[in-house]
N, C-alpha and C. Protein backbone atom coordinates (compact mmCIF):
# COMPACT_ATOMS: atom_id res chain seq x y z
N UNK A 1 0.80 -0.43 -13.21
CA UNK A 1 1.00 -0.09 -11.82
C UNK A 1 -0.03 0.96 -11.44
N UNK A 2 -1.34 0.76 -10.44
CA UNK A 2 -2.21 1.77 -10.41
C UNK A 2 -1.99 1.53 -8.59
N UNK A 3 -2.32 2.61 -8.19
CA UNK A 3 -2.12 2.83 -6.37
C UNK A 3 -4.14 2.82 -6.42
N UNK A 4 -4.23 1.63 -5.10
CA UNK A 4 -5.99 1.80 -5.23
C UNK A 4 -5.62 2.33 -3.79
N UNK A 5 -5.19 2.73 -3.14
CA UNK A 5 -5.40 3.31 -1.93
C UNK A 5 -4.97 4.81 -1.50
N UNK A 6 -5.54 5.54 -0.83
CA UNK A 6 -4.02 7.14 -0.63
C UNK A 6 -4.96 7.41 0.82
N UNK A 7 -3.68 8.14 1.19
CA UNK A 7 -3.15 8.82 2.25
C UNK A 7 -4.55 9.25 2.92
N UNK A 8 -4.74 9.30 4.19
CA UNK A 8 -5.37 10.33 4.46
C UNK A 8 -4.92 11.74 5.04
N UNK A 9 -4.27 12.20 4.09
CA UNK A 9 -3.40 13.42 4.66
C UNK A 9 -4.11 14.86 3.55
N UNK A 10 -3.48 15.82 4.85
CA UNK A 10 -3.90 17.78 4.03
C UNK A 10 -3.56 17.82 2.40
N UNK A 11 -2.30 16.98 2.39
CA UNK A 11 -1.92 16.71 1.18
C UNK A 11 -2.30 16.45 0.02
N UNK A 12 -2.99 15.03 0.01
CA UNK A 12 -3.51 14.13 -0.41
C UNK A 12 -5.05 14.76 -0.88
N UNK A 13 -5.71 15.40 0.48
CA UNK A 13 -6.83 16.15 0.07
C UNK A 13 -6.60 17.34 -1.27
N UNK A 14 -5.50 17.77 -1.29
CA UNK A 14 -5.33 19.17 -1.64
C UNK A 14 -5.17 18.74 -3.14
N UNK A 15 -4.40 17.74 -3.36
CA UNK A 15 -4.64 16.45 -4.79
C UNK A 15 -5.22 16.37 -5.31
N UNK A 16 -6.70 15.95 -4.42
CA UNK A 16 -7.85 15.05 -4.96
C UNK A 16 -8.28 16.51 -5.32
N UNK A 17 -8.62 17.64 -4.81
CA UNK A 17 -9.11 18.85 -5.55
C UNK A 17 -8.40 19.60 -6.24
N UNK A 18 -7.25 18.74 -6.71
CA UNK A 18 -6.93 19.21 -8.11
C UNK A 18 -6.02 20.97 -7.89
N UNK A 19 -5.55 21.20 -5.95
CA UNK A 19 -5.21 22.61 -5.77
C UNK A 19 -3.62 22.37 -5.98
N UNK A 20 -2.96 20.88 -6.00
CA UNK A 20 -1.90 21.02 -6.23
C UNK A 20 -1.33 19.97 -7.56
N UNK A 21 -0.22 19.51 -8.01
CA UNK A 21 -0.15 18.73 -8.50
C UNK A 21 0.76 17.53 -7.77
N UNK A 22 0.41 15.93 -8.32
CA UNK A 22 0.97 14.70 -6.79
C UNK A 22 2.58 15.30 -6.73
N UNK A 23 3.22 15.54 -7.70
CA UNK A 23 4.76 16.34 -7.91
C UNK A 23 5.08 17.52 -6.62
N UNK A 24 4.62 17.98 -6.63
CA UNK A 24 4.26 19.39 -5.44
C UNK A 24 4.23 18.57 -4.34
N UNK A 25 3.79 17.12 -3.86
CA UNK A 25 3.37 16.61 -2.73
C UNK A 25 4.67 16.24 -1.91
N UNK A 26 5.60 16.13 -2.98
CA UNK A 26 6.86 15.43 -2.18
C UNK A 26 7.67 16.40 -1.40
N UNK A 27 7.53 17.83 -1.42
CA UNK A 27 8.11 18.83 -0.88
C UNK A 27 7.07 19.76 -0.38
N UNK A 28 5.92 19.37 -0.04
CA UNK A 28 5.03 20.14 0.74
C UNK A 28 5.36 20.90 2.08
N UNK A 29 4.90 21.99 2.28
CA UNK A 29 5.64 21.88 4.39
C UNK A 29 4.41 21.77 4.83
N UNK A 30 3.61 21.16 3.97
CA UNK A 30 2.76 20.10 5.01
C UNK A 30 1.86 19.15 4.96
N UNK A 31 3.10 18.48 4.53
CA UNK A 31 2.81 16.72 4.19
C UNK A 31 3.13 15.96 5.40
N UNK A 32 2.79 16.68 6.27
CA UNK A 32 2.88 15.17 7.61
C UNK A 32 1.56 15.91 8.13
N UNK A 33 0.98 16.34 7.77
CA UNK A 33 -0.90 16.70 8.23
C UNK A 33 -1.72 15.35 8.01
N UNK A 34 -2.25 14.64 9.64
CA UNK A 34 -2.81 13.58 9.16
C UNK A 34 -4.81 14.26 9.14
N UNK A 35 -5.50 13.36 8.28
CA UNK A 35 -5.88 13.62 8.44
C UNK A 35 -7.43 12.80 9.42
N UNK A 36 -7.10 11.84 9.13
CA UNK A 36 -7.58 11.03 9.49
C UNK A 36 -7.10 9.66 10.20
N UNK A 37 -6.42 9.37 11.27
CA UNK A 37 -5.49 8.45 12.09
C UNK A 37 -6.30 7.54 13.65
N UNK A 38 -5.66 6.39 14.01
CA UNK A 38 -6.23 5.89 14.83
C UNK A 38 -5.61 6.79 16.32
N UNK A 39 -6.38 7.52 16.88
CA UNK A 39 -6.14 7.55 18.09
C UNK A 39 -6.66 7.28 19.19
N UNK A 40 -6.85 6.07 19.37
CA UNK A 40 -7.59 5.41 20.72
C UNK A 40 -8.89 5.42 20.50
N UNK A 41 -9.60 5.94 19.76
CA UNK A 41 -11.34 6.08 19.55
C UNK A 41 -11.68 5.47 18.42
N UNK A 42 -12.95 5.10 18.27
CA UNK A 42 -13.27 4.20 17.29
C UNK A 42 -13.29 4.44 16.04
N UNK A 43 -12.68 3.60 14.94
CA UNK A 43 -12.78 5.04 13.62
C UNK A 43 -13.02 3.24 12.47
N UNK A 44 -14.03 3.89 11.98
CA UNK A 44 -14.67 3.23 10.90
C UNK A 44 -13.70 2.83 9.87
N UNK A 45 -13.50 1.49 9.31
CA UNK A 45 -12.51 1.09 8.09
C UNK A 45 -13.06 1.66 7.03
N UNK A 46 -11.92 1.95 5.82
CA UNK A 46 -12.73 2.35 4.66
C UNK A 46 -11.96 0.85 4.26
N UNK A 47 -13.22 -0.34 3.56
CA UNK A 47 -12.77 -0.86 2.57
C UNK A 47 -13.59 -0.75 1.47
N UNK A 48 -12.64 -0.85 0.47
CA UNK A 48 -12.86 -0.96 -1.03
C UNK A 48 -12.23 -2.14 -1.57
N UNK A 49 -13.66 -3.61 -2.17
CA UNK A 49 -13.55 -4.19 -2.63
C UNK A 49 -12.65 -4.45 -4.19
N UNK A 50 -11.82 -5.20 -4.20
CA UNK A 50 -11.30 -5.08 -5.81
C UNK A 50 -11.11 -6.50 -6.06
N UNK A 51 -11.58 -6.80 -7.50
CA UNK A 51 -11.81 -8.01 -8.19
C UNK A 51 -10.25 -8.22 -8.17
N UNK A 52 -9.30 -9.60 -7.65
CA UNK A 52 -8.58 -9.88 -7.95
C UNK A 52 -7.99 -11.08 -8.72
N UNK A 53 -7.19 -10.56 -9.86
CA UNK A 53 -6.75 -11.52 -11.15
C UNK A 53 -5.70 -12.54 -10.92
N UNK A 54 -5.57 -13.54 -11.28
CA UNK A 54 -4.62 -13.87 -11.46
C UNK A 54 -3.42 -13.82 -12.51
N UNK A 55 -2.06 -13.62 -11.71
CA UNK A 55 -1.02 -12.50 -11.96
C UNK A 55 -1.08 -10.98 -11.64
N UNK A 56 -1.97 -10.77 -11.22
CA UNK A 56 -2.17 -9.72 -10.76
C UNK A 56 -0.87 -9.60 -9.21
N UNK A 57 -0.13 -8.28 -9.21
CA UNK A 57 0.77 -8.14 -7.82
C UNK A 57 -0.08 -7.33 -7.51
N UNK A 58 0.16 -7.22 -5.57
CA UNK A 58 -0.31 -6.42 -4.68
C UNK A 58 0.70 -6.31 -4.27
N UNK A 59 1.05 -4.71 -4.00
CA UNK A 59 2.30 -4.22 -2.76
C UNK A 59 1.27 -3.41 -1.61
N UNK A 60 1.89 -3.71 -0.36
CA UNK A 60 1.28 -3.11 0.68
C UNK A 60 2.32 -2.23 1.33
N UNK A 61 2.47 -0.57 1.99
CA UNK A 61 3.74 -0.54 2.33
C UNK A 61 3.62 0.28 3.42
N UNK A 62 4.23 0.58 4.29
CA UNK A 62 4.04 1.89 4.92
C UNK A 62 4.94 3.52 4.34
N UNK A 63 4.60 4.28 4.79
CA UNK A 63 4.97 5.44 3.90
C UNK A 63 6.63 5.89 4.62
N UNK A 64 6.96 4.63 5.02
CA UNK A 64 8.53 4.66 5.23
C UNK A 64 8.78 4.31 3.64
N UNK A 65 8.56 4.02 3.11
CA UNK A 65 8.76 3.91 1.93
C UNK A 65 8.21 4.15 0.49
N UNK A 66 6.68 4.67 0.51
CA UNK A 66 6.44 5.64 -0.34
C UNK A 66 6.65 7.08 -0.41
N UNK A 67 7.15 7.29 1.07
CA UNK A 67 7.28 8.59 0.96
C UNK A 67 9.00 9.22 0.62
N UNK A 68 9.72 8.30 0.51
CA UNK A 68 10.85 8.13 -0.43
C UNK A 68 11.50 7.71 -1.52
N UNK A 69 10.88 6.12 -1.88
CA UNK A 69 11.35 6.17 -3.05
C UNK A 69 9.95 6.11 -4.47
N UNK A 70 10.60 7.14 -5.45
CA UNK A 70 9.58 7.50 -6.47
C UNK A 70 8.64 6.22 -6.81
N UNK A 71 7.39 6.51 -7.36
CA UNK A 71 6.48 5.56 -7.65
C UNK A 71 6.70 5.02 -9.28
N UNK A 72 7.83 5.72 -10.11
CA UNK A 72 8.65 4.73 -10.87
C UNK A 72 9.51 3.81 -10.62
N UNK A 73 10.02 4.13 -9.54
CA UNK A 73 11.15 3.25 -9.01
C UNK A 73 10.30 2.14 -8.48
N UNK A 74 9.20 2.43 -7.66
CA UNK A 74 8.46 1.00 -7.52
C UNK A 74 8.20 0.53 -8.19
N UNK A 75 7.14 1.00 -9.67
CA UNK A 75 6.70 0.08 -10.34
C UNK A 75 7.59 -0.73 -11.38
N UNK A 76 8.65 0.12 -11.28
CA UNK A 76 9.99 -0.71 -11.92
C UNK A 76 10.18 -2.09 -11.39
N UNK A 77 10.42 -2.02 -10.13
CA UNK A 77 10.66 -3.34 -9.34
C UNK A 77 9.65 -4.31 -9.09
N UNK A 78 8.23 -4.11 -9.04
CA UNK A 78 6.94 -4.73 -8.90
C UNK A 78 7.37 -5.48 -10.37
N UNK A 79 7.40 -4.80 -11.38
CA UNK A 79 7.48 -5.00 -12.93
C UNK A 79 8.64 -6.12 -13.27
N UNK A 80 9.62 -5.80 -13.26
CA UNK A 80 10.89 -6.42 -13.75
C UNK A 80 11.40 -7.60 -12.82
N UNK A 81 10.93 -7.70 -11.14
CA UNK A 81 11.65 -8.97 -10.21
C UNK A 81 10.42 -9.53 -9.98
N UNK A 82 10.46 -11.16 -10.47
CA UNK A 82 9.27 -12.00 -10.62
C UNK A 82 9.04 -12.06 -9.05
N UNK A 83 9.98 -12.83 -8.49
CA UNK A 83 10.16 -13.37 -6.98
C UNK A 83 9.19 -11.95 -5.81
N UNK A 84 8.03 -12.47 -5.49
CA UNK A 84 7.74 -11.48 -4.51
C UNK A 84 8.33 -11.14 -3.15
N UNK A 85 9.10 -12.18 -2.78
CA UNK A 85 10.73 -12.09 -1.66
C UNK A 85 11.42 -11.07 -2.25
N UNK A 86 11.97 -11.33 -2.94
CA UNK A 86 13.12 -10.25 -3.86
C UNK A 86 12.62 -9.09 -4.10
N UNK A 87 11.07 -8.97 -4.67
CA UNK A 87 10.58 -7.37 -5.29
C UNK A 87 10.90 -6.55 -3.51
N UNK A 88 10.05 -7.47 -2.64
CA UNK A 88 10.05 -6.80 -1.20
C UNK A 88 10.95 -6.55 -0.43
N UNK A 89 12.44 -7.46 -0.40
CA UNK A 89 13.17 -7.03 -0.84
C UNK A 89 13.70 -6.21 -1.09
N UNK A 90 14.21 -5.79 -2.39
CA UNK A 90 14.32 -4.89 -2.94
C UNK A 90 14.23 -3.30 -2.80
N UNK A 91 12.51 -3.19 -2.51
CA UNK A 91 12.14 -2.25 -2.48
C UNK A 91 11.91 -1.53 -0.92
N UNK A 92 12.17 -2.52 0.01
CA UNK A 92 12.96 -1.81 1.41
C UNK A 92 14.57 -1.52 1.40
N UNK A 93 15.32 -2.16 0.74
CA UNK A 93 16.08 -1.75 0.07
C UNK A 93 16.73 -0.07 -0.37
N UNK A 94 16.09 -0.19 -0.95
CA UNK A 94 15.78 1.32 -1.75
C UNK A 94 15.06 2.10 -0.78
N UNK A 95 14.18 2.26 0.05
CA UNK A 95 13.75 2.82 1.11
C UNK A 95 14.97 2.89 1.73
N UNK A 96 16.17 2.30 2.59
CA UNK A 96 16.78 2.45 3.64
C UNK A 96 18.10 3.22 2.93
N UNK A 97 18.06 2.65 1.42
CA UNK A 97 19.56 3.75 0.91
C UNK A 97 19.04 5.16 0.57
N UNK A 98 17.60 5.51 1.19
CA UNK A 98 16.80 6.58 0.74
C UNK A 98 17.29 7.40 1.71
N UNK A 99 17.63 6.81 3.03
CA UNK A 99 17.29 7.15 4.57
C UNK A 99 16.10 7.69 4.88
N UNK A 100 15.86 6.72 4.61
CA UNK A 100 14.08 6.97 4.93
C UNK A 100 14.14 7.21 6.82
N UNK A 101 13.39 8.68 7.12
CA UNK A 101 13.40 8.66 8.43
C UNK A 101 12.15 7.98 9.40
N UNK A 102 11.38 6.65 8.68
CA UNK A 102 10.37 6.59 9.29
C UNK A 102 10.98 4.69 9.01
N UNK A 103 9.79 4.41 9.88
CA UNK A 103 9.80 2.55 9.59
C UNK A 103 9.57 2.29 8.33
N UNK A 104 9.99 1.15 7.95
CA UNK A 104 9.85 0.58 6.37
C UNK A 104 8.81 -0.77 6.45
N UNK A 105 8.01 -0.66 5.83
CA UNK A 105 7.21 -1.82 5.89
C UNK A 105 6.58 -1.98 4.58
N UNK A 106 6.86 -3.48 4.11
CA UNK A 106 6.24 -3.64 2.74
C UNK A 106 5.86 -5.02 2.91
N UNK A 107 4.96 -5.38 1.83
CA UNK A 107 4.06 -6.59 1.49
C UNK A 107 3.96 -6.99 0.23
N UNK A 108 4.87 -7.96 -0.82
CA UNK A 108 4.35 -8.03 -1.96
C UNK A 108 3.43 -9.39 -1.56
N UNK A 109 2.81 -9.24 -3.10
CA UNK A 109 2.25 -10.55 -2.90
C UNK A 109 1.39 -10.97 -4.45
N UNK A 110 1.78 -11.74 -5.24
CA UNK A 110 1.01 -12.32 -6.29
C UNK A 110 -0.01 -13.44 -6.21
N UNK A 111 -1.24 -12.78 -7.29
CA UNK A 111 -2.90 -13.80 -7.04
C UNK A 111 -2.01 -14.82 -8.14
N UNK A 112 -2.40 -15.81 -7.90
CA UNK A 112 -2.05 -17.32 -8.38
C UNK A 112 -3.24 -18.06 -8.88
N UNK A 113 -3.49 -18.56 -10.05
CA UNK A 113 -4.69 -19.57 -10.39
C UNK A 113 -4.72 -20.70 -10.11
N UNK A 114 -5.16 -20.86 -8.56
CA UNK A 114 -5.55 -21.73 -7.90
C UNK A 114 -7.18 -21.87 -7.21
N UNK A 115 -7.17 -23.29 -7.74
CA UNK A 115 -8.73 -23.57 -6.99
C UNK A 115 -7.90 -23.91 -5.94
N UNK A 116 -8.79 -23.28 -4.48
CA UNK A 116 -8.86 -23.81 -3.03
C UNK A 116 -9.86 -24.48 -2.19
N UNK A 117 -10.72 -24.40 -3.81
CA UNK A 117 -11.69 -25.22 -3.58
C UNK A 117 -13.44 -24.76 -2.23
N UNK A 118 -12.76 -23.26 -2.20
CA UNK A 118 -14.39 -22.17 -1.78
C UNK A 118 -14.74 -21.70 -2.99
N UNK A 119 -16.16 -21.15 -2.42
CA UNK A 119 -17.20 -20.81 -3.90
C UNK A 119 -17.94 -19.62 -3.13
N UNK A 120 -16.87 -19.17 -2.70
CA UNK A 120 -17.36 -18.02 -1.35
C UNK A 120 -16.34 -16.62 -1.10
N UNK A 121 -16.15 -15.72 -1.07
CA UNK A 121 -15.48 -14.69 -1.33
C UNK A 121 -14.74 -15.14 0.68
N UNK A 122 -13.47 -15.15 0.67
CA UNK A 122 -12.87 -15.23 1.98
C UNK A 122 -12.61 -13.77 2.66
N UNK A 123 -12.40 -13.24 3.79
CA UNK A 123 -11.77 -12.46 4.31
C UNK A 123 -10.79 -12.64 5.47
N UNK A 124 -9.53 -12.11 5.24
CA UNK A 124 -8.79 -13.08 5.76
C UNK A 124 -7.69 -11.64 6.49
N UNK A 125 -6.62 -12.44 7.17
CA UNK A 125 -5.76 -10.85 7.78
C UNK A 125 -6.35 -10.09 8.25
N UNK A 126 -6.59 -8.78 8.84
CA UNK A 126 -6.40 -7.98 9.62
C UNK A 126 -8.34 -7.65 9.37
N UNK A 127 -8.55 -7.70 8.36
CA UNK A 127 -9.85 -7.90 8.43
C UNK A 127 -10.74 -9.03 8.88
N UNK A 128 -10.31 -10.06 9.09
CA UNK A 128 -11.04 -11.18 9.25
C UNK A 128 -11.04 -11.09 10.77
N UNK A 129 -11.55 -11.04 11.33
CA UNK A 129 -11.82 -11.29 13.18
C UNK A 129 -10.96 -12.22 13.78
N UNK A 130 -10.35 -11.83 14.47
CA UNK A 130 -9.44 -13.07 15.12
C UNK A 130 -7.94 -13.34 14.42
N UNK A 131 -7.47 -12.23 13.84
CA UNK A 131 -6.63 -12.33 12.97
C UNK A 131 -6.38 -12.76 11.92
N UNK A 132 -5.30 -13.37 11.45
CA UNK A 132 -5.07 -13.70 9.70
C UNK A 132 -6.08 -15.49 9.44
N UNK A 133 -6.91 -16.07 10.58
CA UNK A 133 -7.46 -16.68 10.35
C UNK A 133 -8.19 -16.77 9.31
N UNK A 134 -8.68 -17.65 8.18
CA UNK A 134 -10.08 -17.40 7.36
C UNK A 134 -11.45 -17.40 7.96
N UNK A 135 -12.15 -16.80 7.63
CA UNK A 135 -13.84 -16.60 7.63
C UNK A 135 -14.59 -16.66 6.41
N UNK A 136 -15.40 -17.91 6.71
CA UNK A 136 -15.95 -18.07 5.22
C UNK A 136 -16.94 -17.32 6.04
């Protein structure tokens, strides 16, 4: 279970330089410092490409739910419930008996070894122009 993405929060910064430890983050008084957010002006995507395996899971979530239930408790459930319905599921689940005070939003999703028969890297969803359409 590795997280390829984080926060852009005071927090999160204060992490990456090593001034706090991620433990310290969950009781910060000031962990709702964004630091970087869309507000009406144009703001550059960060993507970061990652080789994806098959069997490999992806969870996508909003921090209605990382920011409540522990990142053992997720990777427990990513780990142990095959069904990516059920892990997602699940793990809003556990967000709402958290009382999580924010929206809950999650995404599992497992790479599958399937030819689809491109020989072309796709981009697809929220990145792809025009919505979840493909773009070769």
């Amino acid at each position: 279970f590795t997280q390829i993405t984080k926060d852009e929060t005071l927090v999160q910064s204060l992490i990456d330089a090593g001034r706090i430890a991620p433990e310290e983050a969950w009781d910060h008084p000031r962990r709702s410092i964004v630091l970087r957010a869309l507000n009406g002006q144009e703001l550059e995507p960060v993507l970061e490409p990652h080789e994806a395996k098959a069997s490999d899971r992806y969870m996508i979530c909003s921090d209605g739910l990382s920011d409540v239930v522990r990142a053992e408790e997720i990777a427990e459930a990513m780990r142990t419930i095959a069904d990516p319905q059920q892990c997602q599921a699940r793990l809003v689940q556990l967000a709402l008996r958290a009382d999580s005070p924010d929206n809950v939003t999650c995404l599992v999703a497992d790479v599958l070894d399937r030819d689809l028969g491109y020989d072309i890297p796709l981009v697809t969803g929220a990145a792809g122009r025009g919505g979840a359409h493909i773009r070769r």
